[in-house]
C-alpha atoms as a PDB file:
ATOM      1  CA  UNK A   1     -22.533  19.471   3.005  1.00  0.00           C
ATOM      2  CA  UNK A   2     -23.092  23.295   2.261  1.00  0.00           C
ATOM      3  CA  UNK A   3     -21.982  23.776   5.848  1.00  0.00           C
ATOM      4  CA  UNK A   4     -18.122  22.060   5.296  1.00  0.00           C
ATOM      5  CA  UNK A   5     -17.971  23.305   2.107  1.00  0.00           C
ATOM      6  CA  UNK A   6     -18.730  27.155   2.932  1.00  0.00           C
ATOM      7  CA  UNK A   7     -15.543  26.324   5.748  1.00  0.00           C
ATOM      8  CA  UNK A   8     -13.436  25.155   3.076  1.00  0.00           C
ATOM      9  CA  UNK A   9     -14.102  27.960   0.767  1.00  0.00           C
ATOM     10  CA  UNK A  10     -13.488  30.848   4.340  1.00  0.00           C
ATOM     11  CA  UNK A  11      -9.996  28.882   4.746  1.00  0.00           C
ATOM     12  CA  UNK A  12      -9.082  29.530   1.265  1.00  0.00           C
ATOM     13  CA  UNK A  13      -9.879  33.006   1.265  1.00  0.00           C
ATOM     14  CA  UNK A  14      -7.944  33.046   4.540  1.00  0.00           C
ATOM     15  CA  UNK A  15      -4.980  31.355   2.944  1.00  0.00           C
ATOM     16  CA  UNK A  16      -5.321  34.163   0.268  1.00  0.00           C
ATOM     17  CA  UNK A  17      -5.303  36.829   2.821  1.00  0.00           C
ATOM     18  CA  UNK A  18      -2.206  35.486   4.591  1.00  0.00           C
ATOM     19  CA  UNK A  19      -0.132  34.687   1.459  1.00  0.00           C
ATOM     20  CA  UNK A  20      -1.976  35.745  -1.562  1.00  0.00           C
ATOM     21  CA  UNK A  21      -2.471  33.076  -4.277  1.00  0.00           C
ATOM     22  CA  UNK A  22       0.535  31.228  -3.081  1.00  0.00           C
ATOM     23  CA  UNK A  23      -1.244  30.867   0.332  1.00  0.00           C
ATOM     24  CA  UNK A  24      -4.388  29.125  -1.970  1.00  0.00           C
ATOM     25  CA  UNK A  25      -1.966  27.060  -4.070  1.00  0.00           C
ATOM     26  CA  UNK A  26      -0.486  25.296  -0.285  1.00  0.00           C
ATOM     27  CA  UNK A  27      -4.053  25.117   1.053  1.00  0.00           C
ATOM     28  CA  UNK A  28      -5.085  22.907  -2.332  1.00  0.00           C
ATOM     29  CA  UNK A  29      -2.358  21.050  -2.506  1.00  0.00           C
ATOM     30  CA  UNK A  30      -2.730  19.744   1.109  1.00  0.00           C
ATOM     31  CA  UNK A  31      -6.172  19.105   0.564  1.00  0.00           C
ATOM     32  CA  UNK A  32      -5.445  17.013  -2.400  1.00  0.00           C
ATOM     33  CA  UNK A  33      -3.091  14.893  -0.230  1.00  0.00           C
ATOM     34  CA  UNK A  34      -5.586  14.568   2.213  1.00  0.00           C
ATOM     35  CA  UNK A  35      -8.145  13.072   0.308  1.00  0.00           C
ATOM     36  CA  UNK A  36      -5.744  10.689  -1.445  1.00  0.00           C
ATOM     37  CA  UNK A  37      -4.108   9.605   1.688  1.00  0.00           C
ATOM     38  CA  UNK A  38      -7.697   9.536   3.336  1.00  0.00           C
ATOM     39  CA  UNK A  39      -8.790   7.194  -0.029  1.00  0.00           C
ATOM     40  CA  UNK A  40      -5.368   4.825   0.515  1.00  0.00           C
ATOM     41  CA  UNK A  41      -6.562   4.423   4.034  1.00  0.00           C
ATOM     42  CA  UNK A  42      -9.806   3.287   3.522  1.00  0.00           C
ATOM     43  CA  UNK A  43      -8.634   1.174   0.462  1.00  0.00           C
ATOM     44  CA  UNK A  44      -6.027  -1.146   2.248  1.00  0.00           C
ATOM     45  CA  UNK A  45      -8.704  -1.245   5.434  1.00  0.00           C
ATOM     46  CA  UNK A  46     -11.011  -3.124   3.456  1.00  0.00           C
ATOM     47  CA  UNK A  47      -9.307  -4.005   0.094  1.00  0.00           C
ATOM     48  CA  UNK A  48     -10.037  -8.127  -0.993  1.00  0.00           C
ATOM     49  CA  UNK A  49     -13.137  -8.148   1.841  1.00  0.00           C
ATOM     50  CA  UNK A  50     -16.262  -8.586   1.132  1.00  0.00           C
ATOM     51  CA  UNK A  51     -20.151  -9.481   3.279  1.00  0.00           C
ATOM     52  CA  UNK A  52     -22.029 -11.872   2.681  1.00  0.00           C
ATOM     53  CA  UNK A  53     -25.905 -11.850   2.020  1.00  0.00           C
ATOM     54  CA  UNK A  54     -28.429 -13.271   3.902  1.00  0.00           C
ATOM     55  CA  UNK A  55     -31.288 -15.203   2.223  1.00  0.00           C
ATOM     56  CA  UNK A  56     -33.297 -12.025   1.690  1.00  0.00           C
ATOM     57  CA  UNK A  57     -30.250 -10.442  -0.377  1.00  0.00           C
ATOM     58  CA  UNK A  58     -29.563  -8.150   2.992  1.00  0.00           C
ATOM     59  CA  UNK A  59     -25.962  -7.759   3.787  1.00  0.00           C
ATOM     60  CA  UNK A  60     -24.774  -9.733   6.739  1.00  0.00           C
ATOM     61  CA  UNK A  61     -24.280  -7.755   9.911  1.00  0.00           C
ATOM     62  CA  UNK A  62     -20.162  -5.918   9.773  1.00  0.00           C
ATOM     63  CA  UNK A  63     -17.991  -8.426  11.585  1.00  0.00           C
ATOM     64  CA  UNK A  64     -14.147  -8.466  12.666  1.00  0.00           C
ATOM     65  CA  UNK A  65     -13.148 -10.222   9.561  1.00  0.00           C
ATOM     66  CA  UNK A  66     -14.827  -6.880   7.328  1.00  0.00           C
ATOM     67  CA  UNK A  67     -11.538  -5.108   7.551  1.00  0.00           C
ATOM     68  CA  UNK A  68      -7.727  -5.530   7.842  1.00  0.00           C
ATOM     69  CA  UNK A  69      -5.737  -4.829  10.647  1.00  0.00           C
ATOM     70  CA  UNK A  70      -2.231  -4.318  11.927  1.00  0.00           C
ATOM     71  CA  UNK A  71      -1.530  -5.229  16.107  1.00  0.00           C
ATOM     72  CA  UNK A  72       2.040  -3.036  15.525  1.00  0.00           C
ATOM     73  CA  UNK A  73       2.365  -1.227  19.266  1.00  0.00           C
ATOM     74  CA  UNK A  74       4.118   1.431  17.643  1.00  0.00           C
ATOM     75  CA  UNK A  75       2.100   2.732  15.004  1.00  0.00           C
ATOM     76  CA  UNK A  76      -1.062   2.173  17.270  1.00  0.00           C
ATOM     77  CA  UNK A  77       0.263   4.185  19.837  1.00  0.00           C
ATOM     78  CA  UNK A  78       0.884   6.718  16.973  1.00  0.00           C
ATOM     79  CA  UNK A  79      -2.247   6.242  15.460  1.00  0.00           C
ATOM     80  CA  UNK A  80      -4.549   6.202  18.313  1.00  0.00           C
ATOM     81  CA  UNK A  81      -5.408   2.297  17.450  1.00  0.00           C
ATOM     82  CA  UNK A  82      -6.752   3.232  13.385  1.00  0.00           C
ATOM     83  CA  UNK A  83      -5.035   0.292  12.613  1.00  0.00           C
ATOM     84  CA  UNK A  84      -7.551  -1.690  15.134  1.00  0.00           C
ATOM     85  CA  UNK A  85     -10.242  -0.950  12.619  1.00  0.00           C
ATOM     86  CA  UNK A  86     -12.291  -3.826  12.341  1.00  0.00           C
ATOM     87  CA  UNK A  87     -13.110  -3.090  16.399  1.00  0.00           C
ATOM     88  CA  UNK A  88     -14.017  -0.018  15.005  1.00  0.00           C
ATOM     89  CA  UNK A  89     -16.485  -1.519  13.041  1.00  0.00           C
ATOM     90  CA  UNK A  90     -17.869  -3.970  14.968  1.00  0.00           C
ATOM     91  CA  UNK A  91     -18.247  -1.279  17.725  1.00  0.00           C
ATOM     92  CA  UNK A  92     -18.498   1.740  16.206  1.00  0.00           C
ATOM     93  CA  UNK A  93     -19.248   3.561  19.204  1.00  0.00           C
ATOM     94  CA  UNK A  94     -15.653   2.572  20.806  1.00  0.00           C
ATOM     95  CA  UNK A  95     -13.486   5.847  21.445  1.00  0.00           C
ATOM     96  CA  UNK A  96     -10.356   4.867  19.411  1.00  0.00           C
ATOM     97  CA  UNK A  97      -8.116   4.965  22.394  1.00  0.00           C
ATOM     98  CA  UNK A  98     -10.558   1.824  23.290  1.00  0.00           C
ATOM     99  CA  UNK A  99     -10.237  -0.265  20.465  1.00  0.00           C
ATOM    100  CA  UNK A 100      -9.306  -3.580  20.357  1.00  0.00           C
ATOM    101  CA  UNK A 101      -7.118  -6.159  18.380  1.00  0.00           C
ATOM    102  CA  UNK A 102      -9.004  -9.394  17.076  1.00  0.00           C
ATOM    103  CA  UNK A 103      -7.597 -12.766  16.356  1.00  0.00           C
ATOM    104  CA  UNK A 104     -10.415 -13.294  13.631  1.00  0.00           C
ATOM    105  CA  UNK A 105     -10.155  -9.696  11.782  1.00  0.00           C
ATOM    106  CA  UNK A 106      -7.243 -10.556   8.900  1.00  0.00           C
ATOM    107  CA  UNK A 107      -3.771  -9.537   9.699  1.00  0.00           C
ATOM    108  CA  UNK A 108      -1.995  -6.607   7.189  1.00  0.00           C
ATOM    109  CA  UNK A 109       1.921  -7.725   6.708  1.00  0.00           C
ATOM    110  CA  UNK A 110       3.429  -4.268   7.800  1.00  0.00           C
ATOM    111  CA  UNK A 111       1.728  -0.686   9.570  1.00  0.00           C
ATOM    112  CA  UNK A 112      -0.201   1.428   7.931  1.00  0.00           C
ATOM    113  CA  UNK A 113       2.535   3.663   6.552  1.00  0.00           C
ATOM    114  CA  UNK A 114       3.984   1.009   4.577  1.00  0.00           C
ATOM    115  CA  UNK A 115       0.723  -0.192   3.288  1.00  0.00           C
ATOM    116  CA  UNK A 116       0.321   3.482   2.113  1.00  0.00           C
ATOM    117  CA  UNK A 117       3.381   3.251  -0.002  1.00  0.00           C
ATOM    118  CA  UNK A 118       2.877  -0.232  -1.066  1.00  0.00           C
ATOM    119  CA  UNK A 119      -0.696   0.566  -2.508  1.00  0.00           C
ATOM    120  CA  UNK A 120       0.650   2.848  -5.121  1.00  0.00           C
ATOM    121  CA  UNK A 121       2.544  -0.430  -6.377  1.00  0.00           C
ATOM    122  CA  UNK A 122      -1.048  -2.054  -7.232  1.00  0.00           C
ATOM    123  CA  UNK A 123       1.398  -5.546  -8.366  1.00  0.00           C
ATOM    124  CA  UNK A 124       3.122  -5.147  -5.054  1.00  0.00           C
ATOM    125  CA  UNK A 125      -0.072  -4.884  -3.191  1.00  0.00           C
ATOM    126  CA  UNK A 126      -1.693  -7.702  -4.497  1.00  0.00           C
ATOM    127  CA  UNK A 127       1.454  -9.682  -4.196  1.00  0.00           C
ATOM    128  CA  UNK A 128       1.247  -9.246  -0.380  1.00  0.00           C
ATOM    129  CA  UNK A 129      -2.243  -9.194  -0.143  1.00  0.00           C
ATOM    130  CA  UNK A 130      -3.708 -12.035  -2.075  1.00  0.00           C
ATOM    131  CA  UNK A 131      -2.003 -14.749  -0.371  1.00  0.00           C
ATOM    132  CA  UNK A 132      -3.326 -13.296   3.164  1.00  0.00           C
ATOM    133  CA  UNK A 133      -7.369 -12.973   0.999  1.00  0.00           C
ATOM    134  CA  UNK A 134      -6.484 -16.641   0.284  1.00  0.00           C
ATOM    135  CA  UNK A 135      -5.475 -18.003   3.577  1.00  0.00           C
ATOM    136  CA  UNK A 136      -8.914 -16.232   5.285  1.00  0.00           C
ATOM    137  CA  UNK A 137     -11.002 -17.697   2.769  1.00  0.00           C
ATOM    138  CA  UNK A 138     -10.193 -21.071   3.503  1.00  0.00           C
ATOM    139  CA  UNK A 139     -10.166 -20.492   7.259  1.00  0.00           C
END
């Protein structure tokens, strides 16, 4: 942790070198949409899904249905297959380029990017969502 965060403090003094405080006003401000966009990612991956416990109150080994994903060619291809996620999990040692699409792992309605967007509309996200938590609960 000290490590990253000694980086992140040498690349704001580097944006402060380059373009004064200006320079360190750019450099926050992208972090800041970096983390949120990192946080919206990892909210509609696994938003609605939840493990089950085994008898000993241990969580249930991470399975394809742990995490949403969308099969779009496109936006894989773009994406290096993050929206094949729940491969990801199940086989966490996969190289992205590797991963694989699952019939059991619940579907998202549109890419990534959309989802992004959408999730900022919490009513509008549920209103796409739940029906899809629904329909793989009673699967």
């Amino acid at each position: 942790m000290l490590h990253w965060s000694l980086l992140s403090f040498a690349m704001a003094v580097a944006a402060f070198a380059v373009a004064g405080a200006f320079g360190v006003i750019v450099f926050s401000f992208a972090g800041l949409v970096a983390i949120i966009e990192l946080e919206l990612v990892d909210y509609i991956e696994h938003y609605g899904l939840v493990r089950d416990r085994d008898a000993d109150g241990k969580l249930l080994p991470v399975r394809y249905e742990h995490s949403w994903d969308y099969a779009g060619w496109l936006t894989n291809a773009l994406l290096i297959n993050l929206q094949r996620h729940s491969d990801h999990h199940a086989h966490g040692g996969r190289a992205y380029g590797a991963l694989n699409n699952h019939a059991e792992a619940p579907q998202l309605p549109i890419s990534y990017a959309g989802m992004l967007v959408i999730a900022l509309i919490p009513p509008l996200y549920r209103a796409m969502i739940h029906p899809r938590l629904r329909a793989t609960a009673l699967s």
